[in-house]
PDB file of N, CA and C in Angstrom:
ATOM      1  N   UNK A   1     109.635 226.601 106.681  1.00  0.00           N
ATOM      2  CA  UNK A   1     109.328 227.713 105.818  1.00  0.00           C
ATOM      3  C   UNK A   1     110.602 228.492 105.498  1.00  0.00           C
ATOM      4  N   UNK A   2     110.962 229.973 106.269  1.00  0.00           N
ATOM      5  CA  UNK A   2     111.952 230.475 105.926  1.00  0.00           C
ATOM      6  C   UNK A   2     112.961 230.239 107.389  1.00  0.00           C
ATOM      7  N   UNK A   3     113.838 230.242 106.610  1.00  0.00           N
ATOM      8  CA  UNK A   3     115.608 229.592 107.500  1.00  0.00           C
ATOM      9  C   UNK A   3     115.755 231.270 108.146  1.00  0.00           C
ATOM     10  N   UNK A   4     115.536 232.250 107.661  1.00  0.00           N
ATOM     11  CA  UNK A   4     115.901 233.497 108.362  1.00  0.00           C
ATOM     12  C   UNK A   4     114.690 234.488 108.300  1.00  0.00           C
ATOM     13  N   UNK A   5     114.568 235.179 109.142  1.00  0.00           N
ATOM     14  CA  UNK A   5     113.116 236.106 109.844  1.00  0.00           C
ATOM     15  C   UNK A   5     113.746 237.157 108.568  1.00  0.00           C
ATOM     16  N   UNK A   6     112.452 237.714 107.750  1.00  0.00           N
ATOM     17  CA  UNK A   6     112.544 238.905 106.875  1.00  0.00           C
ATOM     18  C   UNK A   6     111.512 239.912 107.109  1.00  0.00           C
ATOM     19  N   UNK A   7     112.100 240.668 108.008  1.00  0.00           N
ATOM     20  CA  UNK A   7     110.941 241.599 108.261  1.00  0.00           C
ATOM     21  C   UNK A   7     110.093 242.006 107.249  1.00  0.00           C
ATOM     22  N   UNK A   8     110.845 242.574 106.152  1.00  0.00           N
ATOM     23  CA  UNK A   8     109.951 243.437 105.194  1.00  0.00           C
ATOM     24  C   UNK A   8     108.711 242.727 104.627  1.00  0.00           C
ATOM     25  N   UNK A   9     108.749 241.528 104.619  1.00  0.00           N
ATOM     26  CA  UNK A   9     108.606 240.358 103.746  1.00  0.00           C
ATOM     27  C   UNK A   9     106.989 239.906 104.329  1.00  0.00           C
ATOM     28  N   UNK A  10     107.157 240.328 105.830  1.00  0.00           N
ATOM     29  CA  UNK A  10     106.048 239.818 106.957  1.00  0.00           C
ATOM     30  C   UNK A  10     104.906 241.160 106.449  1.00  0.00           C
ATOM     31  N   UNK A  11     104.472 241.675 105.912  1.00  0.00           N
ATOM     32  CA  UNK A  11     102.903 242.525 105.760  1.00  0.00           C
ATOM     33  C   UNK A  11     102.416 241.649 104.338  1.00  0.00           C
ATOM     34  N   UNK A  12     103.776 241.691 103.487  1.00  0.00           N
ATOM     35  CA  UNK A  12     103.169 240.764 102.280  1.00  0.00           C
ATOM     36  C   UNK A  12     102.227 239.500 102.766  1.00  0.00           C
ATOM     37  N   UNK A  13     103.325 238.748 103.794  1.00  0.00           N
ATOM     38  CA  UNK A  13     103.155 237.123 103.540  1.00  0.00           C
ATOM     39  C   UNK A  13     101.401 237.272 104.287  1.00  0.00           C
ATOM     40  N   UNK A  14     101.429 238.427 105.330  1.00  0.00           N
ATOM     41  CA  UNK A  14     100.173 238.400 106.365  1.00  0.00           C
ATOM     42  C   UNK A  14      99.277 238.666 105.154  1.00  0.00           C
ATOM     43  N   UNK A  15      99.198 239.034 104.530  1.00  0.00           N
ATOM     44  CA  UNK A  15      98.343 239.480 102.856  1.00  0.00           C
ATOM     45  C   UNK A  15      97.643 238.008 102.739  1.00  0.00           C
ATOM     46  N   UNK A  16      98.215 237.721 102.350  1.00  0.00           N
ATOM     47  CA  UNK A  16      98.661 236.555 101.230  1.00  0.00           C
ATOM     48  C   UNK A  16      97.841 235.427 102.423  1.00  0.00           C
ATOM     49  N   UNK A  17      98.055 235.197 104.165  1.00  0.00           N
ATOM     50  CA  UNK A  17      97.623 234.142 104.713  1.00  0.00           C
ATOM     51  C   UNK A  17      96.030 234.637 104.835  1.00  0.00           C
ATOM     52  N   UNK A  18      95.839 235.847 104.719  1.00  0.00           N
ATOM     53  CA  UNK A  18      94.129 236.072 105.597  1.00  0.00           C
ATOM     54  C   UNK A  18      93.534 235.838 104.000  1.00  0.00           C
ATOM     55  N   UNK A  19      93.926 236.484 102.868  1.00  0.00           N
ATOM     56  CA  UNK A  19      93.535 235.726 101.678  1.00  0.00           C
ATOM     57  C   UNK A  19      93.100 234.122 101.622  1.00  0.00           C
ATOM     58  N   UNK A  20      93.795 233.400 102.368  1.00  0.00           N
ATOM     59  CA  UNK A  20      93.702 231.302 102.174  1.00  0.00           C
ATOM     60  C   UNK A  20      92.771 231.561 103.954  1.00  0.00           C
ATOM     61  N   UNK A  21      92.914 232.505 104.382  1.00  0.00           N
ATOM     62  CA  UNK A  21      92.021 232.330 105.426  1.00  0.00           C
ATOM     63  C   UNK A  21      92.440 231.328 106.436  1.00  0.00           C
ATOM     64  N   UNK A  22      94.131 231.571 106.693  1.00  0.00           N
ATOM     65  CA  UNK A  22      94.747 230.974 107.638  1.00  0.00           C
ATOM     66  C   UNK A  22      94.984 231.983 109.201  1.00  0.00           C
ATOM     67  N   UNK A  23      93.946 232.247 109.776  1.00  0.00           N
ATOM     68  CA  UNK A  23      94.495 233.834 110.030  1.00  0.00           C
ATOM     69  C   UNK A  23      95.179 233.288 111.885  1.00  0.00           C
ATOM     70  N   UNK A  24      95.295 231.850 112.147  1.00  0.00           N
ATOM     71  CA  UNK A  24      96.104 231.463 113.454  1.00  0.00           C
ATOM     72  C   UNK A  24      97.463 231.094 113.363  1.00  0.00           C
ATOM     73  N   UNK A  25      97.416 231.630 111.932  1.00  0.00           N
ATOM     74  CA  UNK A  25      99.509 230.822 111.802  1.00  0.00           C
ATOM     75  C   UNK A  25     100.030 231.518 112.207  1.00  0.00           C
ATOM     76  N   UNK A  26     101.747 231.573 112.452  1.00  0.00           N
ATOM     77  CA  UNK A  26     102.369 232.421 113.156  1.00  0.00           C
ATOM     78  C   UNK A  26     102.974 233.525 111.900  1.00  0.00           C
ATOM     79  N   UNK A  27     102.467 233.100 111.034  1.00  0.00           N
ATOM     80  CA  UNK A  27     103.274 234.393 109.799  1.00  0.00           C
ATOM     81  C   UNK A  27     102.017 235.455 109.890  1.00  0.00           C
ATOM     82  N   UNK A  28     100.620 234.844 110.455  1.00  0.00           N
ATOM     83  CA  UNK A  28      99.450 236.124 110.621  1.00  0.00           C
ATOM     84  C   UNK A  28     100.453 236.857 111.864  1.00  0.00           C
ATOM     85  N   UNK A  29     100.718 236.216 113.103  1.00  0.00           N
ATOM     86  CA  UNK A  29     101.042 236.928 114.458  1.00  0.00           C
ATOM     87  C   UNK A  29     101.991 237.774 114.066  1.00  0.00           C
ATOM     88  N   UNK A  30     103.570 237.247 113.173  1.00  0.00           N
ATOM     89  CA  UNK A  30     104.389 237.784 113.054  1.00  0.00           C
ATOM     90  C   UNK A  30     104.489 239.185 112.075  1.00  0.00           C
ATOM     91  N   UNK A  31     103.522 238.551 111.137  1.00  0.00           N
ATOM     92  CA  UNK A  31     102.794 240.445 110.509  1.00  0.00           C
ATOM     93  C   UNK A  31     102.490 241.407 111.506  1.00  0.00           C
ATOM     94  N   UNK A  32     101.604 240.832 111.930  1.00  0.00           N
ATOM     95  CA  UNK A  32     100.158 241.557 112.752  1.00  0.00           C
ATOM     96  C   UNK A  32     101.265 242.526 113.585  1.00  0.00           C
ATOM     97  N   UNK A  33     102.991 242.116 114.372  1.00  0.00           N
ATOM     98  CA  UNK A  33     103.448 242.319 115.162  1.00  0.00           C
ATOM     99  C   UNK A  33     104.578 243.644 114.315  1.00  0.00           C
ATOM    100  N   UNK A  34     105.035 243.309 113.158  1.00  0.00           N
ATOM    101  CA  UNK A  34     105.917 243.827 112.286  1.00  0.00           C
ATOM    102  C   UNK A  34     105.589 245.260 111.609  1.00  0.00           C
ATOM    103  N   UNK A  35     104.587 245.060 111.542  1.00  0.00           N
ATOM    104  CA  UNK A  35     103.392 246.031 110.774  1.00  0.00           C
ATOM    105  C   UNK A  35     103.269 247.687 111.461  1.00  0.00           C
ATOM    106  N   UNK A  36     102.763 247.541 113.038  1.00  0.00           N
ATOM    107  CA  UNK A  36     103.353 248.697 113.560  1.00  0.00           C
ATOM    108  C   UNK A  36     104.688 249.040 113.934  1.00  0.00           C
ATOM    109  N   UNK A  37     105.709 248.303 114.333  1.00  0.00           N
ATOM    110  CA  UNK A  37     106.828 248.516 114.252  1.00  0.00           C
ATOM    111  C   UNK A  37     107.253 249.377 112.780  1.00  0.00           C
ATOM    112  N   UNK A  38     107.089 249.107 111.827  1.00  0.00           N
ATOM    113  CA  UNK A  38     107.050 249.774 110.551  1.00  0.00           C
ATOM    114  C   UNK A  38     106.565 251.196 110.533  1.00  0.00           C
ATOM    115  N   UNK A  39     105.283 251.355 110.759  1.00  0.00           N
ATOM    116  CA  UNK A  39     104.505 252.737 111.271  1.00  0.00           C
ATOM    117  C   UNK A  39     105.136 253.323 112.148  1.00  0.00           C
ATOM    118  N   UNK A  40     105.970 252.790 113.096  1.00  0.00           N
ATOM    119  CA  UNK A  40     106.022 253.537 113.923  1.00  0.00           C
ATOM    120  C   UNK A  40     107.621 254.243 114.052  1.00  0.00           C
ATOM    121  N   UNK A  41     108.277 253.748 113.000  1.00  0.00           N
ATOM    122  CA  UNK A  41     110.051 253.392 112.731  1.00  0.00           C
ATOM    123  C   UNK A  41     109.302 254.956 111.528  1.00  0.00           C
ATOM    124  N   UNK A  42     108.759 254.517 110.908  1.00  0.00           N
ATOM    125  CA  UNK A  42     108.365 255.918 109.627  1.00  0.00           C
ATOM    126  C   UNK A  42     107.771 257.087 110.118  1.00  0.00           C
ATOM    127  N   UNK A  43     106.928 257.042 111.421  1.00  0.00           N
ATOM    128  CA  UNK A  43     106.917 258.237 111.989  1.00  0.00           C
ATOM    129  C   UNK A  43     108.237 258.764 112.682  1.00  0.00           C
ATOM    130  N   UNK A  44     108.771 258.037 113.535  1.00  0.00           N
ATOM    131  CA  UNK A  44     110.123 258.241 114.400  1.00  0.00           C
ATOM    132  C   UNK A  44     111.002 258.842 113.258  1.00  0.00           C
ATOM    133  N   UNK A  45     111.207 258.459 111.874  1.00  0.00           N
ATOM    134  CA  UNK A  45     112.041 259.504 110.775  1.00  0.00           C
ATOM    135  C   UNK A  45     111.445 260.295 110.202  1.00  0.00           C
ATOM    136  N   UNK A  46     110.069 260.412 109.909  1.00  0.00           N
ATOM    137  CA  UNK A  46     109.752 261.449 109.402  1.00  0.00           C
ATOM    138  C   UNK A  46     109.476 262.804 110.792  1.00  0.00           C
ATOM    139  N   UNK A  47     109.418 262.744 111.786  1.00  0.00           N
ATOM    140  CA  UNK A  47     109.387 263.645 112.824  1.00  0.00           C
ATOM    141  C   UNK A  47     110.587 264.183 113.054  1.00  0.00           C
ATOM    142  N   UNK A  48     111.798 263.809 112.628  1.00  0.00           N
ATOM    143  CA  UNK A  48     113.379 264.087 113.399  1.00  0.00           C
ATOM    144  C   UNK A  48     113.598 264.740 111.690  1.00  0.00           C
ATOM    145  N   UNK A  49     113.148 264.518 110.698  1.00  0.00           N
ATOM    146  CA  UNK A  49     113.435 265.347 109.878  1.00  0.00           C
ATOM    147  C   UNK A  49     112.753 266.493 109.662  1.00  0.00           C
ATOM    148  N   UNK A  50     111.270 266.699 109.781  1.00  0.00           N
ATOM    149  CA  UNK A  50     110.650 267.561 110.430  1.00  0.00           C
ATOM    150  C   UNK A  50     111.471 268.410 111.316  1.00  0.00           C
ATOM    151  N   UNK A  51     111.755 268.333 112.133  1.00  0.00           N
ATOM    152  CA  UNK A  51     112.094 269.277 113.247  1.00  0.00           C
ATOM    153  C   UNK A  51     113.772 269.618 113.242  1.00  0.00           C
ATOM    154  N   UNK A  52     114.679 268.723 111.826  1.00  0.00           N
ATOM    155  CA  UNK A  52     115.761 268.985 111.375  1.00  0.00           C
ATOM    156  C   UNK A  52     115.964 269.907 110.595  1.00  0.00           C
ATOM    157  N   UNK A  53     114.784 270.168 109.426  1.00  0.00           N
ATOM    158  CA  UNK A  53     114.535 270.759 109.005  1.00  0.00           C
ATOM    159  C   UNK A  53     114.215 272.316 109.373  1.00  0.00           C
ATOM    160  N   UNK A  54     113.741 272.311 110.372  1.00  0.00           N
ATOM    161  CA  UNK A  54     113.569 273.511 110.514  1.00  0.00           C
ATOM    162  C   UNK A  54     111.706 273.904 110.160  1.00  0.00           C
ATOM    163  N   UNK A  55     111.124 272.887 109.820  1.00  0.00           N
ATOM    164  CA  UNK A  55     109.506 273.548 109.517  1.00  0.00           C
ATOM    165  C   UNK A  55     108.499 273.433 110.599  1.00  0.00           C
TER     166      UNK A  55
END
């Protein structure tokens, strides 16, 4: 498939496999895994600017 891991790339592709209803491949796991890391990288900056801010 792909020669190099693209994070961003992994919520699309997990889209795209439960659509064909492949949901044991490893591009479902590797979403499924990427997905909160994401959530949780966008809270971790939006909180430190929050409280940079001053509000």
């Amino acid at each position: 498939m792909l020669s190099r891991f693209i994070p961003i790339r992994c919520p699309v592709d997990v889209v795209r496999s439960a659509y064909v209803a492949t949901y044991g491949s490893t591009t479902m796991l590797s979403g499924v895994l990427v997905a909160p890391a994401f959530a949780l990288v966008g809270v971790m900056v939006g909180t430190r600017v929050f409280r940079t801010a001053g509000a």
